[in-house]
C-alpha atoms as a PDB file:
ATOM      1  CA  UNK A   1       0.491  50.240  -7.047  1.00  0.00           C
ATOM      2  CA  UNK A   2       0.617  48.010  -4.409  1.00  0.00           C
ATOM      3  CA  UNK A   3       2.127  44.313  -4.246  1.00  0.00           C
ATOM      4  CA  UNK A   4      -0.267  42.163  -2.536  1.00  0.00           C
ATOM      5  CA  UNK A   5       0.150  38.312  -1.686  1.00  0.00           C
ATOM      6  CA  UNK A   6      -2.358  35.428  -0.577  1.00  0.00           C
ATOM      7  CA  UNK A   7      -1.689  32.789   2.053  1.00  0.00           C
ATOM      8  CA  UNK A   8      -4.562  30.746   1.430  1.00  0.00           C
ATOM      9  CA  UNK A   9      -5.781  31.714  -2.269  1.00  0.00           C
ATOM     10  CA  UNK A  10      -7.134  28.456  -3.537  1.00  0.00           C
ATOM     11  CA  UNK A  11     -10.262  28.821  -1.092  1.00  0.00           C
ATOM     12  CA  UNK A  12     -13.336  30.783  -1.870  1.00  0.00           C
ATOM     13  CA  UNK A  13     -12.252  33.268   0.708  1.00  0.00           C
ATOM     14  CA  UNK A  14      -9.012  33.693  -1.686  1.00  0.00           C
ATOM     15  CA  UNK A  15     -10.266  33.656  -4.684  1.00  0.00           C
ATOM     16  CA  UNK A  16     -12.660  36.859  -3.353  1.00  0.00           C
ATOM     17  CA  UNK A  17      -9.362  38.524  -1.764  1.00  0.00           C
ATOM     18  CA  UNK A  18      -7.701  38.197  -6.029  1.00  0.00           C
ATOM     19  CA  UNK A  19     -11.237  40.164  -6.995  1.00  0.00           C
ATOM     20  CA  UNK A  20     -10.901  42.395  -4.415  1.00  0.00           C
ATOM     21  CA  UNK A  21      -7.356  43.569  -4.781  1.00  0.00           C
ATOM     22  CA  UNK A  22      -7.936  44.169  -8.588  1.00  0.00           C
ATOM     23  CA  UNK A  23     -11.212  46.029  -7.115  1.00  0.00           C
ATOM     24  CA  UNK A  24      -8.866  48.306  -5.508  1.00  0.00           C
ATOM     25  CA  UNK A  25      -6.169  48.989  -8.641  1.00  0.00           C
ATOM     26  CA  UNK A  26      -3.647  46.675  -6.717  1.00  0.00           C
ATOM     27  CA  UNK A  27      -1.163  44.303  -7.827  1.00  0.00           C
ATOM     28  CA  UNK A  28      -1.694  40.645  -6.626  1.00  0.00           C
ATOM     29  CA  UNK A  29       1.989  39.711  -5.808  1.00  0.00           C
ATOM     30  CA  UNK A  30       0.554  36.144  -6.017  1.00  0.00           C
ATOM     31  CA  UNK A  31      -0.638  33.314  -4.016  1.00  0.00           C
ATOM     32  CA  UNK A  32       0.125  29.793  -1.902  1.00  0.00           C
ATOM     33  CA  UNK A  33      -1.613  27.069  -0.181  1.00  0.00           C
ATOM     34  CA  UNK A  34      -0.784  24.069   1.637  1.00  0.00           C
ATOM     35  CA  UNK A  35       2.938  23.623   0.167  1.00  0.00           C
ATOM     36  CA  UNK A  36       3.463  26.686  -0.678  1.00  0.00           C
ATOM     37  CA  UNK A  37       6.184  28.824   0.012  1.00  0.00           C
ATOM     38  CA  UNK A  38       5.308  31.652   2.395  1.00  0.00           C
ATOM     39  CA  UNK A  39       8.472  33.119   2.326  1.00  0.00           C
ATOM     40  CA  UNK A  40       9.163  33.674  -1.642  1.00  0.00           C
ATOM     41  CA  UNK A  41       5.332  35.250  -1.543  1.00  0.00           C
ATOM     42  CA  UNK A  42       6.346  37.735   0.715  1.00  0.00           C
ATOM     43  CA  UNK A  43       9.851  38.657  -0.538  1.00  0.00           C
ATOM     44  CA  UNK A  44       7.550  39.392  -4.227  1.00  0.00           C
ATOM     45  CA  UNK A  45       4.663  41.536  -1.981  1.00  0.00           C
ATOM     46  CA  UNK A  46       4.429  44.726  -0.141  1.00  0.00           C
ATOM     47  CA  UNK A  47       1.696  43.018   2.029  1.00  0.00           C
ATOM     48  CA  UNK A  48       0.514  40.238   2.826  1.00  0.00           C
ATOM     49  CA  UNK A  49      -3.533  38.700   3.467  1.00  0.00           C
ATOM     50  CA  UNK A  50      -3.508  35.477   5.745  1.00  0.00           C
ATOM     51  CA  UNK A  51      -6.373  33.300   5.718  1.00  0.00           C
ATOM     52  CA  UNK A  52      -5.132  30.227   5.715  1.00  0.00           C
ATOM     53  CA  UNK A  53      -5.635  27.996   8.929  1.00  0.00           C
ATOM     54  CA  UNK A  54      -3.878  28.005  12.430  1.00  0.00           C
ATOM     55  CA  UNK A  55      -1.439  25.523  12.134  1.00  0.00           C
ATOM     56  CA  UNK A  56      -0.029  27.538   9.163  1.00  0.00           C
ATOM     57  CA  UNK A  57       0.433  30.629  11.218  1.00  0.00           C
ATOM     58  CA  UNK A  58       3.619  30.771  12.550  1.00  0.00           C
ATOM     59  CA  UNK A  59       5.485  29.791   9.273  1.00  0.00           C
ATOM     60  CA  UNK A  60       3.554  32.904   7.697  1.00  0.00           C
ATOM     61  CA  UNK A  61       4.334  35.296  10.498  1.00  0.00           C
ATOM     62  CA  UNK A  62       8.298  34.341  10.104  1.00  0.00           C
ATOM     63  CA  UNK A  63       8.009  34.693   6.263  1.00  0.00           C
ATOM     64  CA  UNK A  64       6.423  38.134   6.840  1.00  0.00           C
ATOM     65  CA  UNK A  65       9.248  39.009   9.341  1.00  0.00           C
ATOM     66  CA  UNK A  66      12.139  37.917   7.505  1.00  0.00           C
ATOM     67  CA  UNK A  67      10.947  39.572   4.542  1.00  0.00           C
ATOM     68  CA  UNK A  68      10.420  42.717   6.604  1.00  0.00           C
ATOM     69  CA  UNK A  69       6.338  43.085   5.209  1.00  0.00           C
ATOM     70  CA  UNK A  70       3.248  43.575   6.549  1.00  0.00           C
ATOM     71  CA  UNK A  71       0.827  41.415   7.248  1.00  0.00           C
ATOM     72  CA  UNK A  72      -3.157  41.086   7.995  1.00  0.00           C
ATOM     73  CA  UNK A  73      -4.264  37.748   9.594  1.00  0.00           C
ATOM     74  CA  UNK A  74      -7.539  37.101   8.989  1.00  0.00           C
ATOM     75  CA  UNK A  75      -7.757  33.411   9.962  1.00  0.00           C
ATOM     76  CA  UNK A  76     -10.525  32.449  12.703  1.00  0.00           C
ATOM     77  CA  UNK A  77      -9.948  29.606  15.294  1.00  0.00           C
ATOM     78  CA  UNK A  78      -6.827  30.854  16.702  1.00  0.00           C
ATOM     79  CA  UNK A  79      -5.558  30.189  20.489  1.00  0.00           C
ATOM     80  CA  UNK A  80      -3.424  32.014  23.178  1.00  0.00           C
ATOM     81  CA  UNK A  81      -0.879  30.896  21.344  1.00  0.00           C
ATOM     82  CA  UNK A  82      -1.686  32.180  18.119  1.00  0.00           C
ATOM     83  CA  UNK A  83      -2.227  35.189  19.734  1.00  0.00           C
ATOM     84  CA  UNK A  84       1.294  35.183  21.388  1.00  0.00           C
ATOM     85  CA  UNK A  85       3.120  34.282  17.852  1.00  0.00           C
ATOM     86  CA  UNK A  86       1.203  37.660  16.558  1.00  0.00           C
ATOM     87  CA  UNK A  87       2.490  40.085  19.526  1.00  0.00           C
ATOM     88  CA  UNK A  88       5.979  38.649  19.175  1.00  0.00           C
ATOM     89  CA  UNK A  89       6.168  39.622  14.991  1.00  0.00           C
ATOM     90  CA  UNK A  90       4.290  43.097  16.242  1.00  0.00           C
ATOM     91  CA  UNK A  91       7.900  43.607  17.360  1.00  0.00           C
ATOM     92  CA  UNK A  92       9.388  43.506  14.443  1.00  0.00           C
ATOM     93  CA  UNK A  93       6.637  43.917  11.437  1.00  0.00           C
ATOM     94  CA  UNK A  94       3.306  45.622  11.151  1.00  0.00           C
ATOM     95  CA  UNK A  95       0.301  43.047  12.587  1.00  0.00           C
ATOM     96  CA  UNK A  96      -3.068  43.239  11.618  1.00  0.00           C
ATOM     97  CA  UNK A  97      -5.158  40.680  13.227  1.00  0.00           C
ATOM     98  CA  UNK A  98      -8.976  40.398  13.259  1.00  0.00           C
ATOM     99  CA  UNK A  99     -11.251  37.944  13.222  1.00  0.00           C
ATOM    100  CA  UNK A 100     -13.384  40.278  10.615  1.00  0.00           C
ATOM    101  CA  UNK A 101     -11.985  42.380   8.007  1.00  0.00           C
ATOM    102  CA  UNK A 102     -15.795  43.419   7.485  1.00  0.00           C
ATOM    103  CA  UNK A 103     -16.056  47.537   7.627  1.00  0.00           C
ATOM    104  CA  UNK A 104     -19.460  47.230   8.708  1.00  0.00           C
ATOM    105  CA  UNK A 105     -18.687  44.343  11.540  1.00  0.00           C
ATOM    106  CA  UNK A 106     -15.377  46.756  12.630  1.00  0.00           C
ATOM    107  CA  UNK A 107     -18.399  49.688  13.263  1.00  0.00           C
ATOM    108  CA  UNK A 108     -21.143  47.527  15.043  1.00  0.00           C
ATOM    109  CA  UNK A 109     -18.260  46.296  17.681  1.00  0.00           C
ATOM    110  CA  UNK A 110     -17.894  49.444  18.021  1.00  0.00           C
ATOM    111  CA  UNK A 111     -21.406  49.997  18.350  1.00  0.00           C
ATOM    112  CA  UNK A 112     -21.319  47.218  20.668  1.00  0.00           C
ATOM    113  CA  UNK A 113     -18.829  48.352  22.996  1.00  0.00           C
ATOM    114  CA  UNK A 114     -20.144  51.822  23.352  1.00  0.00           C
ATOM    115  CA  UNK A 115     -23.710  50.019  24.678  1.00  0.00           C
ATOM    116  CA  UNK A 116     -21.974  47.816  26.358  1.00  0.00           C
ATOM    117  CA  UNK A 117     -20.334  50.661  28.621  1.00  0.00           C
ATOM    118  CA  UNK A 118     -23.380  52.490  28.950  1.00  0.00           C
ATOM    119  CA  UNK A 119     -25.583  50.096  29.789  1.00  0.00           C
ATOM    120  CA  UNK A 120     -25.583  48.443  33.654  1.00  0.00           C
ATOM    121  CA  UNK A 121     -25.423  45.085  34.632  1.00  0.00           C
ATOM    122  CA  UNK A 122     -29.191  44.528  34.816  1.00  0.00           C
ATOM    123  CA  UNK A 123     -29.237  44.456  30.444  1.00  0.00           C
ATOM    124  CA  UNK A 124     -27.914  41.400  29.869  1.00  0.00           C
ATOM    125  CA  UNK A 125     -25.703  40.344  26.758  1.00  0.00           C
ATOM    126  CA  UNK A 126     -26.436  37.551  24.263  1.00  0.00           C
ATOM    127  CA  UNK A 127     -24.587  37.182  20.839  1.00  0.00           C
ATOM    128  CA  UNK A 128     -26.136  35.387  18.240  1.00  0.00           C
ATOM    129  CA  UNK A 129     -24.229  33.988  14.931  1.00  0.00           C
ATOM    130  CA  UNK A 130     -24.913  31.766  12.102  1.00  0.00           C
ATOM    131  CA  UNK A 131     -22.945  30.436   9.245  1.00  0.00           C
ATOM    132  CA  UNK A 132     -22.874  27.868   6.578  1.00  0.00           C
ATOM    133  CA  UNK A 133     -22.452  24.161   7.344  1.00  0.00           C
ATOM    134  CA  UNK A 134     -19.039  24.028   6.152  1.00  0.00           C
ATOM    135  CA  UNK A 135     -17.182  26.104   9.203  1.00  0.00           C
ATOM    136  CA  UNK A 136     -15.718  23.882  11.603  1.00  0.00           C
ATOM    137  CA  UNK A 137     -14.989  27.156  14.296  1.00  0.00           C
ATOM    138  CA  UNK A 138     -17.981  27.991  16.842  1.00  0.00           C
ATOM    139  CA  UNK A 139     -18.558  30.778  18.348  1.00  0.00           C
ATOM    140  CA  UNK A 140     -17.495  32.266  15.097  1.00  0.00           C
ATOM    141  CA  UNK A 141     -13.994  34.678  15.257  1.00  0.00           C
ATOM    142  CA  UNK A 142     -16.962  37.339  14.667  1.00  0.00           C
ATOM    143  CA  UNK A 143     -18.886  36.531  17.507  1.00  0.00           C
ATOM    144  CA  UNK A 144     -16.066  36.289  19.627  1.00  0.00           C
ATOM    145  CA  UNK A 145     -14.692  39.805  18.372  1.00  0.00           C
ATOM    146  CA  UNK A 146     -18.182  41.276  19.315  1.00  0.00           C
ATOM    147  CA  UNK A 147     -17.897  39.382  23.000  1.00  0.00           C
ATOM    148  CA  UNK A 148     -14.509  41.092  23.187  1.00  0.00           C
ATOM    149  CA  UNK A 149     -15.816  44.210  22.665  1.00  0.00           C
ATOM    150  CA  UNK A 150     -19.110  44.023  24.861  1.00  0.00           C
ATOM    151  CA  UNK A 151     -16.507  42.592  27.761  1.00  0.00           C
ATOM    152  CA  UNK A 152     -14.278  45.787  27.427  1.00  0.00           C
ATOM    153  CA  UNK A 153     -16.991  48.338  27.561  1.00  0.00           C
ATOM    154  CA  UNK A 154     -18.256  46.674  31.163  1.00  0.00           C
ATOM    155  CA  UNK A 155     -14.555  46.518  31.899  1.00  0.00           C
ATOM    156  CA  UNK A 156     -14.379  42.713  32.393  1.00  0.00           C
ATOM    157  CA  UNK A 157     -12.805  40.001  30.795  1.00  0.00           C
ATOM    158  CA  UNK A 158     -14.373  37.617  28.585  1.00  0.00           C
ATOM    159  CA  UNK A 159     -12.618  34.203  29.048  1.00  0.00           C
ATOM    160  CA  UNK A 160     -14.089  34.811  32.494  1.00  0.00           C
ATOM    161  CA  UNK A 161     -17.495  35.511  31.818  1.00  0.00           C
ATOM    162  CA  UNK A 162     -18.744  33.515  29.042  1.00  0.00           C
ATOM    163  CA  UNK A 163     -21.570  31.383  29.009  1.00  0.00           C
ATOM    164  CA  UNK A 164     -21.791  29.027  25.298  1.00  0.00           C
ATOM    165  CA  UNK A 165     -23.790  26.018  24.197  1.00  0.00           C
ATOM    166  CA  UNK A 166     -26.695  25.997  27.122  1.00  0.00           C
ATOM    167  CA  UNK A 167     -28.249  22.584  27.443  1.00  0.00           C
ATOM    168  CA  UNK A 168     -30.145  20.648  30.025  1.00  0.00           C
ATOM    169  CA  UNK A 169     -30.805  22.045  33.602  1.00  0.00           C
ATOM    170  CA  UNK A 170     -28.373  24.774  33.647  1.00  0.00           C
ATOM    171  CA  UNK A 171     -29.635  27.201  36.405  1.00  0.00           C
ATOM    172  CA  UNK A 172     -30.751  30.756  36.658  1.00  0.00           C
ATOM    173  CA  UNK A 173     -28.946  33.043  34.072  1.00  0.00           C
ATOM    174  CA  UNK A 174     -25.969  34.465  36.094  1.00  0.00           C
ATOM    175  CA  UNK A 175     -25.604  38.175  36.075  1.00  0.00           C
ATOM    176  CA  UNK A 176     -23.024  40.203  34.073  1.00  0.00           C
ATOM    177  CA  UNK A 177     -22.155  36.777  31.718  1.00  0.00           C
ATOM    178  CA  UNK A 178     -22.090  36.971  27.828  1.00  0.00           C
ATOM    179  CA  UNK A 179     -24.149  34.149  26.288  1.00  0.00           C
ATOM    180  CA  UNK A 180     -23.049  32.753  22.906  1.00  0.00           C
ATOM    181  CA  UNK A 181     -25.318  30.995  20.227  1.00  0.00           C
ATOM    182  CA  UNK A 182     -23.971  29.432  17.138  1.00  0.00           C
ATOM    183  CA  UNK A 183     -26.126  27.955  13.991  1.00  0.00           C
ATOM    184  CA  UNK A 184     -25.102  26.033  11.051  1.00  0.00           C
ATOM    185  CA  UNK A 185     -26.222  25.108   8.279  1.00  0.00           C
ATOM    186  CA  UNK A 186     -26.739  26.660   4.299  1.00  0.00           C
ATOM    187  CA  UNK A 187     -24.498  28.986   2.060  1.00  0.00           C
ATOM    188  CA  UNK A 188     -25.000  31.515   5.018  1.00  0.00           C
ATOM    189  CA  UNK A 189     -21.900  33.913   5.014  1.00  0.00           C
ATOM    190  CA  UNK A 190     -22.371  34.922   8.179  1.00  0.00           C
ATOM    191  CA  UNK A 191     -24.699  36.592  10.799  1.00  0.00           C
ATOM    192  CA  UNK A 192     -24.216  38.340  13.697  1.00  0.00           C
ATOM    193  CA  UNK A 193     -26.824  39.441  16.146  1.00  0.00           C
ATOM    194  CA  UNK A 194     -26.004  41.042  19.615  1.00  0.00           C
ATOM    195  CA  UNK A 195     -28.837  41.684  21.996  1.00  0.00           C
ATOM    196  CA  UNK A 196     -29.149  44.042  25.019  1.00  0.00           C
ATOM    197  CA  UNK A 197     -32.201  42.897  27.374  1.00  0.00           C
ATOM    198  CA  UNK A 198     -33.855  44.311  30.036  1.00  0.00           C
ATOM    199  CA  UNK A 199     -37.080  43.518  31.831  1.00  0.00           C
ATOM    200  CA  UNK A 200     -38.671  45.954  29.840  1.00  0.00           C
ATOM    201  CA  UNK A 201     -37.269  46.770  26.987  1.00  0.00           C
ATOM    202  CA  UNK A 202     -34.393  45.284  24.105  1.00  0.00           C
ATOM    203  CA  UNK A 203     -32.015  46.577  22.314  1.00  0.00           C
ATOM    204  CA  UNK A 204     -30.865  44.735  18.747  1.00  0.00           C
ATOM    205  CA  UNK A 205     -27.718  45.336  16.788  1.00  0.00           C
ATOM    206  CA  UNK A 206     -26.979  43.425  13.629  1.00  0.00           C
ATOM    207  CA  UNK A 207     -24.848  42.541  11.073  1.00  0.00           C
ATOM    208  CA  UNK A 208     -25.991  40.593   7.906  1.00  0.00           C
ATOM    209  CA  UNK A 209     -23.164  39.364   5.256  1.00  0.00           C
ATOM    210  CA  UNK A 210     -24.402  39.199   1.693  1.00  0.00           C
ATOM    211  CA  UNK A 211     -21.327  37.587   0.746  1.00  0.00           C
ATOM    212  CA  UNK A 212     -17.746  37.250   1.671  1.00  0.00           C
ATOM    213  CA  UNK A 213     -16.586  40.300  -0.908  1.00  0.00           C
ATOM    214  CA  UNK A 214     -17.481  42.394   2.177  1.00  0.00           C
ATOM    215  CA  UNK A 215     -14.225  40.623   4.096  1.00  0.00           C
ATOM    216  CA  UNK A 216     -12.169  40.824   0.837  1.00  0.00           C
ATOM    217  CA  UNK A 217     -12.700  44.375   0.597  1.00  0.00           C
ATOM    218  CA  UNK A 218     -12.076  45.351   4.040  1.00  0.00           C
ATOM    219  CA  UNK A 219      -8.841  42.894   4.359  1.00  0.00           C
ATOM    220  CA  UNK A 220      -7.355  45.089   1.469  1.00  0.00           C
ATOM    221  CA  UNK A 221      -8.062  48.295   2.494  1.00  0.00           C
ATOM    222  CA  UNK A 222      -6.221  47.073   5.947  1.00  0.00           C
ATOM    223  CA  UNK A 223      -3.508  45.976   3.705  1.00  0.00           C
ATOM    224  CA  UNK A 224      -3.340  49.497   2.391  1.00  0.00           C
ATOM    225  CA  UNK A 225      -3.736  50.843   5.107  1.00  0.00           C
ATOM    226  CA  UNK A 226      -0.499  48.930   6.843  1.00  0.00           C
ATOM    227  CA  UNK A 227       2.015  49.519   4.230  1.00  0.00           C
ATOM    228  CA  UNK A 228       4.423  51.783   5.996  1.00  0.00           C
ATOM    229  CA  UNK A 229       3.541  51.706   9.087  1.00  0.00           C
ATOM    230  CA  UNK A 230       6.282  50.870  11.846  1.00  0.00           C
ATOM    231  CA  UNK A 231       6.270  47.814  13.774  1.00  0.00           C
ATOM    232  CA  UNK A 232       3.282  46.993  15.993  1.00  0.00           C
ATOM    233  CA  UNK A 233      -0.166  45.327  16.299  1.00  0.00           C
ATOM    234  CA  UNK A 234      -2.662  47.377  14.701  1.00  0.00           C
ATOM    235  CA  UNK A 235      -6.473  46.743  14.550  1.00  0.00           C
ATOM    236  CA  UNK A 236      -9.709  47.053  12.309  1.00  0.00           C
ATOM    237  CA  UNK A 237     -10.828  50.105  14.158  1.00  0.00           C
ATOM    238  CA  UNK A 238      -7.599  51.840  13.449  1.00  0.00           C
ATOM    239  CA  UNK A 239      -8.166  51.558   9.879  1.00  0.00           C
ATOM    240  CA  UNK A 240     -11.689  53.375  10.313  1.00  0.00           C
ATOM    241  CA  UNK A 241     -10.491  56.043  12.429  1.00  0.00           C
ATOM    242  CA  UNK A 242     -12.695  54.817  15.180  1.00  0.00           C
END
């Protein structure tokens, strides 16, 4: 039985991580939020679930280090710098980070990527998410995975081609570019919707979330998945076998 702690268990999204890792026949080493102490969690855990915020990142990541665990980051909004904090514990810890833990959002970027590649640049790319009115991130970490992966099957970078938030005269739509689209508003737990159009014909691919059990359950079958595995960053799709 594995020992699995919570950064971030007093929000809903923790409180669904307990359920699932009792779900799974798991041990929940515990939990902490703002105050807590990252580092005592993951000297009691084999593993540890981060969804917490940004700011708290870096102080989990050294926890997870210096208690030699793994650890799956599952907290949206992060920047280049975020980013760079979770290639530099890769070197010494296992490093999960996604901004879904969803099984069924890991498949339809993969979905998304295999269009994406296979399609020229005459289908153009639009991605399409809504969430409640409490999440303060747009485009959603979701939305941006699925950009990530419609940018790397046409062999492009994202940052670079981009379009989000249209409004007023903005032009012709330019050629190759990834639109984004984010709503708010309701208990929504999250929608994703990627569209392929040609002049004559569409393709849709999408992803409705009942609730947020679906990210619970994947986050702890990545946990599982990472204990014992050597140093590195791993991903979603490596957990499917994709």
């Amino acid at each position: 039985m594995a020992r699995i702690g919570i950064i971030g268990s007093e929000g809903r999204m923790g409180h669904a991580l307990g359920e699932a890792i009792a779900a799974a026949g798991e041990a929940h080493a515990g939990g902490i939020d703002v105050g807590g102490d990252p580092l005592a969690l993951a000297k009691a855990s084999d593993a540890l679930l981060d969804f917490s915020s940004p700011r708290a990142l870096e102080a989990n990541l050294d926890a997870a280090m210096a208690a030699g665990v793994p650890i799956v980051v599952g907290t949206t909004g992060l920047e280049e710098r975020h980013h760079w904090l979770c290639d530099h514990a890769a070197e010494k810890i296992a490093v999960l980070q996604t901004g879904n833990t969803s099984l069924g959002v890991t498949l339809l970027a993969h979905l998304v990527r295999e269009a994406a590649s296979r399609l020229g640049e005459e289908w153009d790319i639009e991605i399409i998410e809504t969430h409640h009115r409490r999440k303060v991130d747009a485009p959603s970490g979701t939305a941006l995975l699925l950009g990530e992966a419609a940018a790397a099957g046409r062999g492009i970078a994202l940052a670079e081609n981009s379009v989000r938030g249209r409004d007023g005269i903005t032009g012709a739509r330019v050629a190759g570019t990834i639109g984004f689209a984010s709503l708010r508003g309701g208990e929504v737990a999250g929608d994703h919707t990627v569209q392929f159009l040609s002049d004559y014909e569409h393709i849709t691919l999408s992803h409705h979330a009942e609730n947020r059990m679906i990210f619970a359950q994947g986050a702890v079958k990545a946990a599982q998945w990472l204990i014992g595995k050597g140093a590195g960053r791993y991903t979603m799709p490596e957990v499917l076998d994709l």
